[in-house]
C-alpha atoms as a PDB file:
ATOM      1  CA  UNK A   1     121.511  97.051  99.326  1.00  0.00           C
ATOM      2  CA  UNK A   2     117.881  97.527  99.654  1.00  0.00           C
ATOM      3  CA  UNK A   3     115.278  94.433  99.912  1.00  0.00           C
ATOM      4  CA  UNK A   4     111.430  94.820 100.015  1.00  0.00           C
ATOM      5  CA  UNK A   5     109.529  91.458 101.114  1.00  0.00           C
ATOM      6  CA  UNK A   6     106.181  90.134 102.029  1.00  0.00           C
ATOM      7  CA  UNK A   7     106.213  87.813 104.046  1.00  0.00           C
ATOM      8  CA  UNK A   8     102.513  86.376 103.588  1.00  0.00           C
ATOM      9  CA  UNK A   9     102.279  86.074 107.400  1.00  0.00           C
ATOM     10  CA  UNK A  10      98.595  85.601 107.904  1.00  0.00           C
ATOM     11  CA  UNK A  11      96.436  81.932 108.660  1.00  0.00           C
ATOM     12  CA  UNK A  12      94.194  83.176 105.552  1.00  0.00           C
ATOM     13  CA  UNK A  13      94.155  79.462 103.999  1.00  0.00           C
ATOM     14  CA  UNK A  14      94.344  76.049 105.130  1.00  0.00           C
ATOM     15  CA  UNK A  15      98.181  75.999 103.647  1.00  0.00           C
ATOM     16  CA  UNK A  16      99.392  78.993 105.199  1.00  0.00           C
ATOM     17  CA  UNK A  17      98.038  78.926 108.509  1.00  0.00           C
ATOM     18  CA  UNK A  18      99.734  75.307 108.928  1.00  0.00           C
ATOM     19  CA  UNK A  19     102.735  76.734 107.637  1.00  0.00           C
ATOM     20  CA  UNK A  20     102.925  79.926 109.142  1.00  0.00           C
ATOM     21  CA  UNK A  21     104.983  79.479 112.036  1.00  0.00           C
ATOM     22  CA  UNK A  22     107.194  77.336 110.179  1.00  0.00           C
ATOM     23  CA  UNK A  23     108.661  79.497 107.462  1.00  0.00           C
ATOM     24  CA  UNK A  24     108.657  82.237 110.295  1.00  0.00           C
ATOM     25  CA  UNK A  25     111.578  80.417 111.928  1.00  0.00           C
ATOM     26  CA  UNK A  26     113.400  80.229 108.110  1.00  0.00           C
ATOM     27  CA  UNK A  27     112.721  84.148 107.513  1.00  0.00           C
ATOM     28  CA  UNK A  28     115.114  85.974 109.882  1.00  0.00           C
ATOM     29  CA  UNK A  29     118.178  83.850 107.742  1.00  0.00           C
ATOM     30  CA  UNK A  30     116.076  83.956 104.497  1.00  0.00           C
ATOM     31  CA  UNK A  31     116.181  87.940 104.892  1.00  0.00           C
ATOM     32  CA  UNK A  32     119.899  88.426 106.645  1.00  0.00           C
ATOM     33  CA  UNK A  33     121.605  86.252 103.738  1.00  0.00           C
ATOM     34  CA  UNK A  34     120.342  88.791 100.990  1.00  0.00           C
ATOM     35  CA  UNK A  35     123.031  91.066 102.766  1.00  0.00           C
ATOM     36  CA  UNK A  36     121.006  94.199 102.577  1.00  0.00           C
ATOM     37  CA  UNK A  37     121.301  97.237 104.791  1.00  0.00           C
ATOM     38  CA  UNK A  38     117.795  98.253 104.397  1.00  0.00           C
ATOM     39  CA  UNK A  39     114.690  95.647 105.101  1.00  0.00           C
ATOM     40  CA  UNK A  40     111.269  96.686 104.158  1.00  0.00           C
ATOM     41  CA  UNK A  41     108.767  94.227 105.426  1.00  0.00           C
ATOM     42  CA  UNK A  42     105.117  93.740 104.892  1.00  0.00           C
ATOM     43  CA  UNK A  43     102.578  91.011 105.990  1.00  0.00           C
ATOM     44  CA  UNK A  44     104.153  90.132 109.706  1.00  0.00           C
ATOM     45  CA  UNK A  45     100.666  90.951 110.720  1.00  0.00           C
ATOM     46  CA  UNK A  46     100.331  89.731 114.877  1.00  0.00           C
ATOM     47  CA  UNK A  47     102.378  91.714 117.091  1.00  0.00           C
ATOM     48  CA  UNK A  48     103.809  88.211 118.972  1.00  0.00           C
ATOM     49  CA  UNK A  49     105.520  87.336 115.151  1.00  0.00           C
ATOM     50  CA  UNK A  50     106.973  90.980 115.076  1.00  0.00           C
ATOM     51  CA  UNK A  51     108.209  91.023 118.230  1.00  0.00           C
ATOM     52  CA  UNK A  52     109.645  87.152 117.424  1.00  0.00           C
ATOM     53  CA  UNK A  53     111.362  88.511 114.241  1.00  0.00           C
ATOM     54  CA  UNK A  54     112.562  91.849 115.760  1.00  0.00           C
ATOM     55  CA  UNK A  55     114.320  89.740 118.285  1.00  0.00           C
ATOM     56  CA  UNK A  56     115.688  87.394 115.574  1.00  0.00           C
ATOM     57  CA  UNK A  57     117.361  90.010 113.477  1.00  0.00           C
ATOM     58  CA  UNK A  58     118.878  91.980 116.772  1.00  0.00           C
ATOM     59  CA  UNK A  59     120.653  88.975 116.747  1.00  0.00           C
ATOM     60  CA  UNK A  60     121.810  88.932 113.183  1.00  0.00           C
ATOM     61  CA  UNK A  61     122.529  93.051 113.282  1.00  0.00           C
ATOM     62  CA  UNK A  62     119.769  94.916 112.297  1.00  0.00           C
ATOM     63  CA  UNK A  63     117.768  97.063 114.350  1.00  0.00           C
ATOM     64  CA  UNK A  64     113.761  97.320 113.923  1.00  0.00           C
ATOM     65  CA  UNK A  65     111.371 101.130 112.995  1.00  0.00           C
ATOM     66  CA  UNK A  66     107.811  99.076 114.138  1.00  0.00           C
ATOM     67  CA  UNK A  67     104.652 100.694 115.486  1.00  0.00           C
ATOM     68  CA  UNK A  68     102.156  98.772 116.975  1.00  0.00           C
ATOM     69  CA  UNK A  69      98.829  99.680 115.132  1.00  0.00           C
ATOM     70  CA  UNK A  70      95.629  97.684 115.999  1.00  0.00           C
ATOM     71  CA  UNK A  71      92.663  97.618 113.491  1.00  0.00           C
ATOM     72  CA  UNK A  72      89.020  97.631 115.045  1.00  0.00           C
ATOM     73  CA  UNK A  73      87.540  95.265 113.125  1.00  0.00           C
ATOM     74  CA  UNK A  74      86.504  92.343 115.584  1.00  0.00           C
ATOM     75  CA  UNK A  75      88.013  89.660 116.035  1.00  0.00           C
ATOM     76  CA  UNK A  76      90.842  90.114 114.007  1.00  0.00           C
ATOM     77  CA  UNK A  77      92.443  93.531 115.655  1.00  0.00           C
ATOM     78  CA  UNK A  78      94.990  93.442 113.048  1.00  0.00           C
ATOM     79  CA  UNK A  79      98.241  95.534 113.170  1.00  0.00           C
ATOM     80  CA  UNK A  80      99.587  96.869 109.911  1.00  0.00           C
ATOM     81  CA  UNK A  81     101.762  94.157 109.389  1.00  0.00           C
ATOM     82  CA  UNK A  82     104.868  96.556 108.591  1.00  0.00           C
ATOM     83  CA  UNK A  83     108.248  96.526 109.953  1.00  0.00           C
ATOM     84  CA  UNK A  84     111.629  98.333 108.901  1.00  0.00           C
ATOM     85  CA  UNK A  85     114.784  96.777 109.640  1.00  0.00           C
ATOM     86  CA  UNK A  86     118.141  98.452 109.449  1.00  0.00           C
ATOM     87  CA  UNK A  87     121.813  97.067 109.221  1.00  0.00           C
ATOM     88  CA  UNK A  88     123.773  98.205 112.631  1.00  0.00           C
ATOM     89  CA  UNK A  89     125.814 100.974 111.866  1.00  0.00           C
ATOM     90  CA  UNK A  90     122.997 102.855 110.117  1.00  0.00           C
ATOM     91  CA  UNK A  91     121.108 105.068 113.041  1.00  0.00           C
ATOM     92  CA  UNK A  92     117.271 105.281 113.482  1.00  0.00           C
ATOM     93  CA  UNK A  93     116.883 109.445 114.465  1.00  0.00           C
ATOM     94  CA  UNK A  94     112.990 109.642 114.529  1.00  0.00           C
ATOM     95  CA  UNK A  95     110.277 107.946 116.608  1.00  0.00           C
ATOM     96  CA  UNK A  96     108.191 106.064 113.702  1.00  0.00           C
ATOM     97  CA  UNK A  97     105.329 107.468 111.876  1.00  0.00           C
ATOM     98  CA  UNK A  98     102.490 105.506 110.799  1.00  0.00           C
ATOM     99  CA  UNK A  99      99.358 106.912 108.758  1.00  0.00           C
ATOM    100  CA  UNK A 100      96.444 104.363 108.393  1.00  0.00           C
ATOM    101  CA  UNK A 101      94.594 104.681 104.977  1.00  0.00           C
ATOM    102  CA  UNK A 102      91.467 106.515 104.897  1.00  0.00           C
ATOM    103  CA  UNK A 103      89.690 104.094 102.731  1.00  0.00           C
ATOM    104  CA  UNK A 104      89.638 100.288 103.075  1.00  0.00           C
ATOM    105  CA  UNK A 105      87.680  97.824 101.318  1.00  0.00           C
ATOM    106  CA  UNK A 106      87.139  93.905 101.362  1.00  0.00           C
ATOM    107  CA  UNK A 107      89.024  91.281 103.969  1.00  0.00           C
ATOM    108  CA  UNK A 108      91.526  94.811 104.372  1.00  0.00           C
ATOM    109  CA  UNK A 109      88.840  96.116 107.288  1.00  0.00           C
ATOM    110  CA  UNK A 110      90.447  93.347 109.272  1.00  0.00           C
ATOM    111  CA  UNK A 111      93.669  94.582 108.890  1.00  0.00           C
ATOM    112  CA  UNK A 112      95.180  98.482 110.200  1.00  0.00           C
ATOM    113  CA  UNK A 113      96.449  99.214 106.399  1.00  0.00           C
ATOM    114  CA  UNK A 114      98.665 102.612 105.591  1.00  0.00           C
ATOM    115  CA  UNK A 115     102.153 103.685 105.787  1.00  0.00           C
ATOM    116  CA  UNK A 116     104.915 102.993 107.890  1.00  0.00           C
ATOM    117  CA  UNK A 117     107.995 106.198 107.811  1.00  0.00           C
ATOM    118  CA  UNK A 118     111.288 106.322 109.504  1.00  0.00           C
ATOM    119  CA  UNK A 119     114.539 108.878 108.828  1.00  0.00           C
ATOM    120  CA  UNK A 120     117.695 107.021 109.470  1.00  0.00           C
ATOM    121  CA  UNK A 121     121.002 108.494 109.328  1.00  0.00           C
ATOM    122  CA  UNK A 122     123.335 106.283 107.136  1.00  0.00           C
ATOM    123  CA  UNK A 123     127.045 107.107 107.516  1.00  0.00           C
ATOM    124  CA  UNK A 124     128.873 109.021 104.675  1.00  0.00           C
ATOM    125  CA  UNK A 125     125.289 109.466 102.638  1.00  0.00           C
ATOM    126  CA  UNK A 126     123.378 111.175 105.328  1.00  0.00           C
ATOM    127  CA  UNK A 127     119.932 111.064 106.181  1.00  0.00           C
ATOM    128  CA  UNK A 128     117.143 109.079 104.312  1.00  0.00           C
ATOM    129  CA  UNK A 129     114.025 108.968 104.862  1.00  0.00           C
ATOM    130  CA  UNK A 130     112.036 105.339 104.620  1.00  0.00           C
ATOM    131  CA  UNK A 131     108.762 104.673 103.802  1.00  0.00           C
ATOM    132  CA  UNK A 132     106.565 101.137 103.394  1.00  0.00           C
ATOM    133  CA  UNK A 133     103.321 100.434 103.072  1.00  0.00           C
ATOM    134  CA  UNK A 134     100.794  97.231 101.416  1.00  0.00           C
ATOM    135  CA  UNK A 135      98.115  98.532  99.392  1.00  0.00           C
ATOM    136  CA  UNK A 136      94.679  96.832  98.545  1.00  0.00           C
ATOM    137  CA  UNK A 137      94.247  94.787  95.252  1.00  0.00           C
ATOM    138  CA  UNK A 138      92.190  94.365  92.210  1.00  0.00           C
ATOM    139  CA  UNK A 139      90.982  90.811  92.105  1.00  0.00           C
ATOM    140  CA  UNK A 140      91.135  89.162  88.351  1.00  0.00           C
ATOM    141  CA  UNK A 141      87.802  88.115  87.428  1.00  0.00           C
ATOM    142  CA  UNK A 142      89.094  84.768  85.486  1.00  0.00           C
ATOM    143  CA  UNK A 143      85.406  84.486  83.240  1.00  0.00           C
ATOM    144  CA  UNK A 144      86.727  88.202  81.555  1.00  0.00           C
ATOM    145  CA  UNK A 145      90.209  87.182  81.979  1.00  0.00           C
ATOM    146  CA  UNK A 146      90.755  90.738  82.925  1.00  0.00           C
ATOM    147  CA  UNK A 147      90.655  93.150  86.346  1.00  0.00           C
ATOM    148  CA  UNK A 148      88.063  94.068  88.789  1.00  0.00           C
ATOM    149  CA  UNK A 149      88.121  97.576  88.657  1.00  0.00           C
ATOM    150  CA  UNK A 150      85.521  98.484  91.047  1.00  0.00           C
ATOM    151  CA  UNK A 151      88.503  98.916  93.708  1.00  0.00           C
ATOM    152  CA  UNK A 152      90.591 101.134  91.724  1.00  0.00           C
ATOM    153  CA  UNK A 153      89.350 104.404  93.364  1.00  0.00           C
ATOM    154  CA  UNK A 154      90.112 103.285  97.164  1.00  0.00           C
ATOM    155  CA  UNK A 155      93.393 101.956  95.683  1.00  0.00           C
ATOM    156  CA  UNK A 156      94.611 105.142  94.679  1.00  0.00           C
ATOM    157  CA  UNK A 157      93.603 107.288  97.491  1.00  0.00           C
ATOM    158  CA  UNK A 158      95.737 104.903  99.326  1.00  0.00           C
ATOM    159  CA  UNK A 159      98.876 105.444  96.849  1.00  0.00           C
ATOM    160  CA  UNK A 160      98.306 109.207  97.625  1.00  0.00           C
ATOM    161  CA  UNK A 161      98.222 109.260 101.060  1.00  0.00           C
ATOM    162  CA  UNK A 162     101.879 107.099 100.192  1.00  0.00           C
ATOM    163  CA  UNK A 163     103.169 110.114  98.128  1.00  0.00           C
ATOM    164  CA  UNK A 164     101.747 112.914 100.684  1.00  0.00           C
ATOM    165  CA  UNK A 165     103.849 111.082 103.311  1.00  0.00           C
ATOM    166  CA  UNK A 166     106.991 110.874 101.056  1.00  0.00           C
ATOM    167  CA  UNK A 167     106.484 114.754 100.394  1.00  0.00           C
ATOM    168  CA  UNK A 168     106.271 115.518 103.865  1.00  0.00           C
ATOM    169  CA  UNK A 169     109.859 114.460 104.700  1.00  0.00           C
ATOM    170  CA  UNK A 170     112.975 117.017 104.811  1.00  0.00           C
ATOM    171  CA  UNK A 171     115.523 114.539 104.269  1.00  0.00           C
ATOM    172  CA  UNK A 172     117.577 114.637 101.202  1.00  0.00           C
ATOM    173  CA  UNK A 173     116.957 111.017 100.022  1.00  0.00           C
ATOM    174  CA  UNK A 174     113.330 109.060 100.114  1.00  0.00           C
ATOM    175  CA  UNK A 175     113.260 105.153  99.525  1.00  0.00           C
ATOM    176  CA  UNK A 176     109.785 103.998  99.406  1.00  0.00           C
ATOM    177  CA  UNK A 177     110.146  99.794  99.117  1.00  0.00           C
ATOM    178  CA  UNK A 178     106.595  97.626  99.430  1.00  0.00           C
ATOM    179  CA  UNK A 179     103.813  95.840  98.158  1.00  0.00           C
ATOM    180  CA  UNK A 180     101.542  98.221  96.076  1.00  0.00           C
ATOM    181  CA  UNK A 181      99.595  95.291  94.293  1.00  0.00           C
ATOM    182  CA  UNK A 182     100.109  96.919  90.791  1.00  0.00           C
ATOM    183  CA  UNK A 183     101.482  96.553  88.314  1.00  0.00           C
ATOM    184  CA  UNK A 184     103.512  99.100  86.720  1.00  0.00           C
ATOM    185  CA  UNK A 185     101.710  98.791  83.009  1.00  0.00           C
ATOM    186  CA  UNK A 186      97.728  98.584  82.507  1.00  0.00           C
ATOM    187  CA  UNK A 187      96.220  95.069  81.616  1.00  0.00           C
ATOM    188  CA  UNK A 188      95.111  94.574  77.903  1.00  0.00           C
ATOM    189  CA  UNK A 189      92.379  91.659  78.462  1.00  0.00           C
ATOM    190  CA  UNK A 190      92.108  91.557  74.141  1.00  0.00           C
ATOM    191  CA  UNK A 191      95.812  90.993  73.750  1.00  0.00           C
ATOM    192  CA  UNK A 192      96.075  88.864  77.516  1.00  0.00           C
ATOM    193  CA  UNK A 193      99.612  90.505  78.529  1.00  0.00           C
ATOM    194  CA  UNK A 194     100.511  94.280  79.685  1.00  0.00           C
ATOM    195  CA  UNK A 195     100.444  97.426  77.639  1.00  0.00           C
ATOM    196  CA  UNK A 196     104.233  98.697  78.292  1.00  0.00           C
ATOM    197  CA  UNK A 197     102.494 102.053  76.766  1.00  0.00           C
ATOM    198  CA  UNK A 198     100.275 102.619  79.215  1.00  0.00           C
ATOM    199  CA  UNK A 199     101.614 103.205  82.882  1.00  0.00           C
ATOM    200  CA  UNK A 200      98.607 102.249  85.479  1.00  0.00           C
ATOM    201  CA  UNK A 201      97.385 105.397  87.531  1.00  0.00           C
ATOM    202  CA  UNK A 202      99.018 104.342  90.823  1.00  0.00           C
ATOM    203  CA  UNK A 203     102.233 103.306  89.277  1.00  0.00           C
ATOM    204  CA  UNK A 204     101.976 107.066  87.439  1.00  0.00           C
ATOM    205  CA  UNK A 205     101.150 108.903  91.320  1.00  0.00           C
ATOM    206  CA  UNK A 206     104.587 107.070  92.488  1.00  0.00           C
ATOM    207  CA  UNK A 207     107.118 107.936  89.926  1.00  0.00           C
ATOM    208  CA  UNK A 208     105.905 110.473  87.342  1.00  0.00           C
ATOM    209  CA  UNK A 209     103.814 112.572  89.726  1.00  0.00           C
ATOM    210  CA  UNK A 210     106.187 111.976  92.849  1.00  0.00           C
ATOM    211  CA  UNK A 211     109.019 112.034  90.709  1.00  0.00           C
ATOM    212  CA  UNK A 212     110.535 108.827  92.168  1.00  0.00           C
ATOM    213  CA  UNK A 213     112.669 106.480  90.226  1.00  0.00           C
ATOM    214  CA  UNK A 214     111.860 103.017  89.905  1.00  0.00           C
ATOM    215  CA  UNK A 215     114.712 100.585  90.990  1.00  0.00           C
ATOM    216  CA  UNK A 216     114.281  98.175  87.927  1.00  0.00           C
ATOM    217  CA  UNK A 217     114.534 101.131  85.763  1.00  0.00           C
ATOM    218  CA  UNK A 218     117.760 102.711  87.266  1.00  0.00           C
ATOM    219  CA  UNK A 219     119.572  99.686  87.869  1.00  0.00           C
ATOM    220  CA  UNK A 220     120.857  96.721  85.386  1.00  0.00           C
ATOM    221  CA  UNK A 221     118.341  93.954  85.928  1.00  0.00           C
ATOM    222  CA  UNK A 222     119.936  90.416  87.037  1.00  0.00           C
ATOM    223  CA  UNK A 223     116.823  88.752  86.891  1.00  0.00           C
ATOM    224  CA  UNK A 224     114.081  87.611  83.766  1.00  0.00           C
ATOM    225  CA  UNK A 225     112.722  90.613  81.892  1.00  0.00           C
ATOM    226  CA  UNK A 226     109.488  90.582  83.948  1.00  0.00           C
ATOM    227  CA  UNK A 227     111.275  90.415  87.280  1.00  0.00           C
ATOM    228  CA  UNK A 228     107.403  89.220  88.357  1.00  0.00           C
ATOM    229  CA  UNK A 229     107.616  89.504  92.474  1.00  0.00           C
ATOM    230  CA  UNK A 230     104.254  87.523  92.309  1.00  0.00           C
ATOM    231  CA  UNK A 231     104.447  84.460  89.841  1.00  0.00           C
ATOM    232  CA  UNK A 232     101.545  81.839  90.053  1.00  0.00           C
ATOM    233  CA  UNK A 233     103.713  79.904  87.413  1.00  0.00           C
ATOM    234  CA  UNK A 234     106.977  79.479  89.235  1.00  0.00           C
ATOM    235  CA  UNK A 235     105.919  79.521  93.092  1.00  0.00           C
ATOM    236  CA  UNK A 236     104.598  76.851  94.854  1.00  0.00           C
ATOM    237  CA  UNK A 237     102.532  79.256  97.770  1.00  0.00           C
ATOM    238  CA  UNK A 238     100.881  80.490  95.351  1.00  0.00           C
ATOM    239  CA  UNK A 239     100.091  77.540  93.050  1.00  0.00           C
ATOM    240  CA  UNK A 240      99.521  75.416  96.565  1.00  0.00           C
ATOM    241  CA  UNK A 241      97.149  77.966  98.150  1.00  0.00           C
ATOM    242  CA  UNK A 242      95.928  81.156  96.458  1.00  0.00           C
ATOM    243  CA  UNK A 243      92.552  81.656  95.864  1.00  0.00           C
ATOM    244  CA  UNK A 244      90.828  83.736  93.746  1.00  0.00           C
ATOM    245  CA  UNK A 245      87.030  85.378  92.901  1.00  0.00           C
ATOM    246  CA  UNK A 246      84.513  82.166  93.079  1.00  0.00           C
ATOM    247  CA  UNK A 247      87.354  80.251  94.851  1.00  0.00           C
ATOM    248  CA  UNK A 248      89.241  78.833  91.437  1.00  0.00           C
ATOM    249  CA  UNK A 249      92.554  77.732  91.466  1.00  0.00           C
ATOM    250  CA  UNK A 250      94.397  80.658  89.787  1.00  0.00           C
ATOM    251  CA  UNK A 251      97.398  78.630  88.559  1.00  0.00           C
ATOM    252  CA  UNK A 252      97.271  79.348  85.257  1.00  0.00           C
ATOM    253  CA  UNK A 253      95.131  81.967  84.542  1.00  0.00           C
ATOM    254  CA  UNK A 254      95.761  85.172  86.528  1.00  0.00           C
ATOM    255  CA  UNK A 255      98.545  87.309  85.374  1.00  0.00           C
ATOM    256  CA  UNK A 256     101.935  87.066  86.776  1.00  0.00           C
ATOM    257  CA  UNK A 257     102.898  90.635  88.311  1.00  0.00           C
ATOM    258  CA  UNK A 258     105.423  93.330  88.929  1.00  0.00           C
ATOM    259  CA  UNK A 259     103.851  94.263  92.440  1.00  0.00           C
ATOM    260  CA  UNK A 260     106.546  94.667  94.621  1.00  0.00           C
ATOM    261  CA  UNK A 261     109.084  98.101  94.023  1.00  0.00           C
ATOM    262  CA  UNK A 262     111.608  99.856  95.439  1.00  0.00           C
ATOM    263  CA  UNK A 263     111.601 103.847  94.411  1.00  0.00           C
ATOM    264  CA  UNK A 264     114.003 105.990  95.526  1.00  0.00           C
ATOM    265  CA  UNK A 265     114.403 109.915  95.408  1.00  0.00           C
ATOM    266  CA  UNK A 266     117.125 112.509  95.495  1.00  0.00           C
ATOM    267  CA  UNK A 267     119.957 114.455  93.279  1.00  0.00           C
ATOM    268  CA  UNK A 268     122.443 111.129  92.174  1.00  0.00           C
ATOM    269  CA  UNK A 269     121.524 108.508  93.375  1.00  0.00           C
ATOM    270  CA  UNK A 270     122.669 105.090  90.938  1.00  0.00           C
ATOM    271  CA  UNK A 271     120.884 101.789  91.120  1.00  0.00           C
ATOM    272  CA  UNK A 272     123.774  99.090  90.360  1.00  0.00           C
ATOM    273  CA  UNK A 273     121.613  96.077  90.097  1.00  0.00           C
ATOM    274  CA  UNK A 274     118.402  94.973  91.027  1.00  0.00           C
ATOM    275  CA  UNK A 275     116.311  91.464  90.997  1.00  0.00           C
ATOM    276  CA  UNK A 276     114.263  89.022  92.960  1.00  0.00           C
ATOM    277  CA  UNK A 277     115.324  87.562  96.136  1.00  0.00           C
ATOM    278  CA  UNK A 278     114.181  84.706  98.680  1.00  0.00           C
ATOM    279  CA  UNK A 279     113.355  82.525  95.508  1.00  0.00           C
ATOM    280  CA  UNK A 280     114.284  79.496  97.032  1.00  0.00           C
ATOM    281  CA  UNK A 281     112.789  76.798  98.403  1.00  0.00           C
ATOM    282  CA  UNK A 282     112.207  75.283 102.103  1.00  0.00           C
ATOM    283  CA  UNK A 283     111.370  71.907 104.029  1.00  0.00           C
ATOM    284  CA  UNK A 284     108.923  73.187 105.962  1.00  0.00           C
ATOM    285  CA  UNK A 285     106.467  71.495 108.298  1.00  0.00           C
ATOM    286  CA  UNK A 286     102.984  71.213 107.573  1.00  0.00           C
ATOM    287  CA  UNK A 287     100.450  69.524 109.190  1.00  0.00           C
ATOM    288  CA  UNK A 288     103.136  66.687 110.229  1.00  0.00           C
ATOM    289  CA  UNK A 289     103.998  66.286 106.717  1.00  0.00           C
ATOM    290  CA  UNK A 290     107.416  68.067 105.327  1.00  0.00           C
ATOM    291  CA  UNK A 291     106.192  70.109 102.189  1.00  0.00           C
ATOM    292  CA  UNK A 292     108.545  71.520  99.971  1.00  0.00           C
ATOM    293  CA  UNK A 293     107.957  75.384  99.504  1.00  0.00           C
ATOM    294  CA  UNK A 294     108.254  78.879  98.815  1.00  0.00           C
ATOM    295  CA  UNK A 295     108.332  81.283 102.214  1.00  0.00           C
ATOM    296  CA  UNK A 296     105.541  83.087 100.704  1.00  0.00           C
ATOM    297  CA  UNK A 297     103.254  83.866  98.020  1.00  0.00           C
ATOM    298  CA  UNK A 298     105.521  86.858  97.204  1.00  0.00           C
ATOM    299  CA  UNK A 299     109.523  86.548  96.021  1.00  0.00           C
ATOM    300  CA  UNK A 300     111.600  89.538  97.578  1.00  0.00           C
ATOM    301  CA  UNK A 301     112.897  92.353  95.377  1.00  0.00           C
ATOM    302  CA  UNK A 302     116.391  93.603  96.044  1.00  0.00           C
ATOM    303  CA  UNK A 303     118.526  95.838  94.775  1.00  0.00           C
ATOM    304  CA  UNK A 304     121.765  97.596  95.054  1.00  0.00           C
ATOM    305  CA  UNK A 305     122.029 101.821  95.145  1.00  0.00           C
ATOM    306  CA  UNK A 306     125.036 104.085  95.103  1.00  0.00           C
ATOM    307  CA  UNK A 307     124.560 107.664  96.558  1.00  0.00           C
ATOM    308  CA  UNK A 308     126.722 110.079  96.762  1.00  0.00           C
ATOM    309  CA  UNK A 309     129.593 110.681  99.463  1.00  0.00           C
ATOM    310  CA  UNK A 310     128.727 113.314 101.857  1.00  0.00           C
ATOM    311  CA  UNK A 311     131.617 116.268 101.656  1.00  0.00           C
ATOM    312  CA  UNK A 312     132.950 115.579 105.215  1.00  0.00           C
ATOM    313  CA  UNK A 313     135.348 118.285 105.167  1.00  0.00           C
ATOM    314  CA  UNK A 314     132.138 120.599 104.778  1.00  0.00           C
ATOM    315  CA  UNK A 315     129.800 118.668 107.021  1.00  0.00           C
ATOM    316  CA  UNK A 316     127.649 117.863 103.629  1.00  0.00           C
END
């Protein structure tokens, strides 16, 4: 089982910065009860909350691929807010790489965006090589009811520095699981829904051009068609405390999305089932009130993979 999450770990609105340490203490058993042997993580942005939910999965099994990578952008000095987590049993073999994007743009200066790679060896598969990473965004402009485009180029030099780091690896098996704030199908403002004709260009660089295989494709979907990892209509972080261009309440009017992915490479490999995860709800402190919310402004993606048996008798 494979899980990508964002946790929305960041003080970047009233509501989430009262909240933040909060649903930090729910997330270690919000991520171990999904059961999955592979934890991609974005959005656990100050070292001290890394190093808090490092310790708190050690304790639940799962060992931790982090690099410490400060942006240098005063006064924020950033990391990259990415963290790997592995099931005991499954062996990190490589010191972790991390590449920081070449091009940044908007509030993402404060951060140290790029790409966070590990190989692990995983016992009867072999090795794998994982990859996460949070890209920037295009905001919705809600007057044209349609995308800001004007960040589209920095965007996708950002997915291809993604797929040069997923070529670079030897290992037999890639899994690339994060937050790549697109969605896989281009926007038709006219019509106000996506084109399921028309793959988006970063979307394209990731499966078509890499050649990776997109989880909700391979595997039998146990969630709604859309699968929508970011839903202003169904969760309450988002409907609470998002805001978008000229500071308007998005709830209703930006697009739900398919942002969050797991894509996997290599010769037979079977998704079994995929779907959202972390949908529920918490009590969680705010302010000295007890609110009733999501963990963050993102719901997890997880899904289940079958690989093929290494040949033990030939060491393959």
């Amino acid at each position: 089982m494979v899980l990508t999450y964002n946790a929305f770990l960041l003080g970047a609105d009233d509501n989430s910065n009262a909240s933040l340490k909060a649903r930090l203490n729910h997330l270690p058993d919000a991520l171990s009860r999904t059961a999955a042997d592979i934890i991609f993580v974005q959005e656990v942005w100050s070292k001290g909350d890394r190093k808090s939910l490092v310790k708190a999965m050690r304790k639940r099994g799962y060992l931790a691929a982090d690099m410490e990578s400060r942006s240098w952008w005063p006064p924020y000095f950033l990391g990259n807010g990415l963290l790997i987590l592995v099931r005991d049993g499954i062996s990190i073999i490589n010191e972790p790489q991390f590449k920081s994007f070449d091009e940044v743009i908007g509030n993402d200066r404060f951060a140290n965006k790029g790409v966070l790679k590990v190989t692990v060896n995983v016992p009867r598969i072999g090795r794998i090589d994982l990859l996460t990473s949070q890209t920037s965004y295009l905001p919705f402009d809600l007057k044209r009811k349609d995308f800001d485009f004007t960040r589209q180029a920095t965007m996708l030099g950002q997915i291809r520095q993604i797929s040069s780091m997923v070529k670079a690896g030897s290992s037999p098996y890639k899994i690339f699981g994060g937050d790549i704030n697109t969605h896989p199908y281009v926007w038709d403002a006219g019509s106000g829904q996506f084109d399921p004709s028309r793959l988006t260009p970063e979307y394209n660089e990731l499966t078509q051009s890499l050649h990776m295989m997109d989880s909700f494709d391979l595997a039998k979907s146990h969630c709604a068609p859309s699968c929508f990892t970011w839903d202003n209509e169904r969760n309450e972080q988002i409907k609470r405390s998002t805001k978008v261009s000229g500071g308007t309440d998005i709830s209703g009017y930006a697009p739900s999305s398919r942002i969050d992915f797991i894509l996997v490479a290599g010769a037979d490999i079977k998704g079994l089932r995929s779907g959202t995860a972390i949908e529920e709800t918490f009590e969680i402190a705010v302010d000295g009130k007890v609110e009733t919310l999501h963990l963050s402004d993102h719901f997890g993606w997880l899904t289940e993979l079958s690989f093929p048996a290494m040949d033990l008798a030939h060491g393959k």
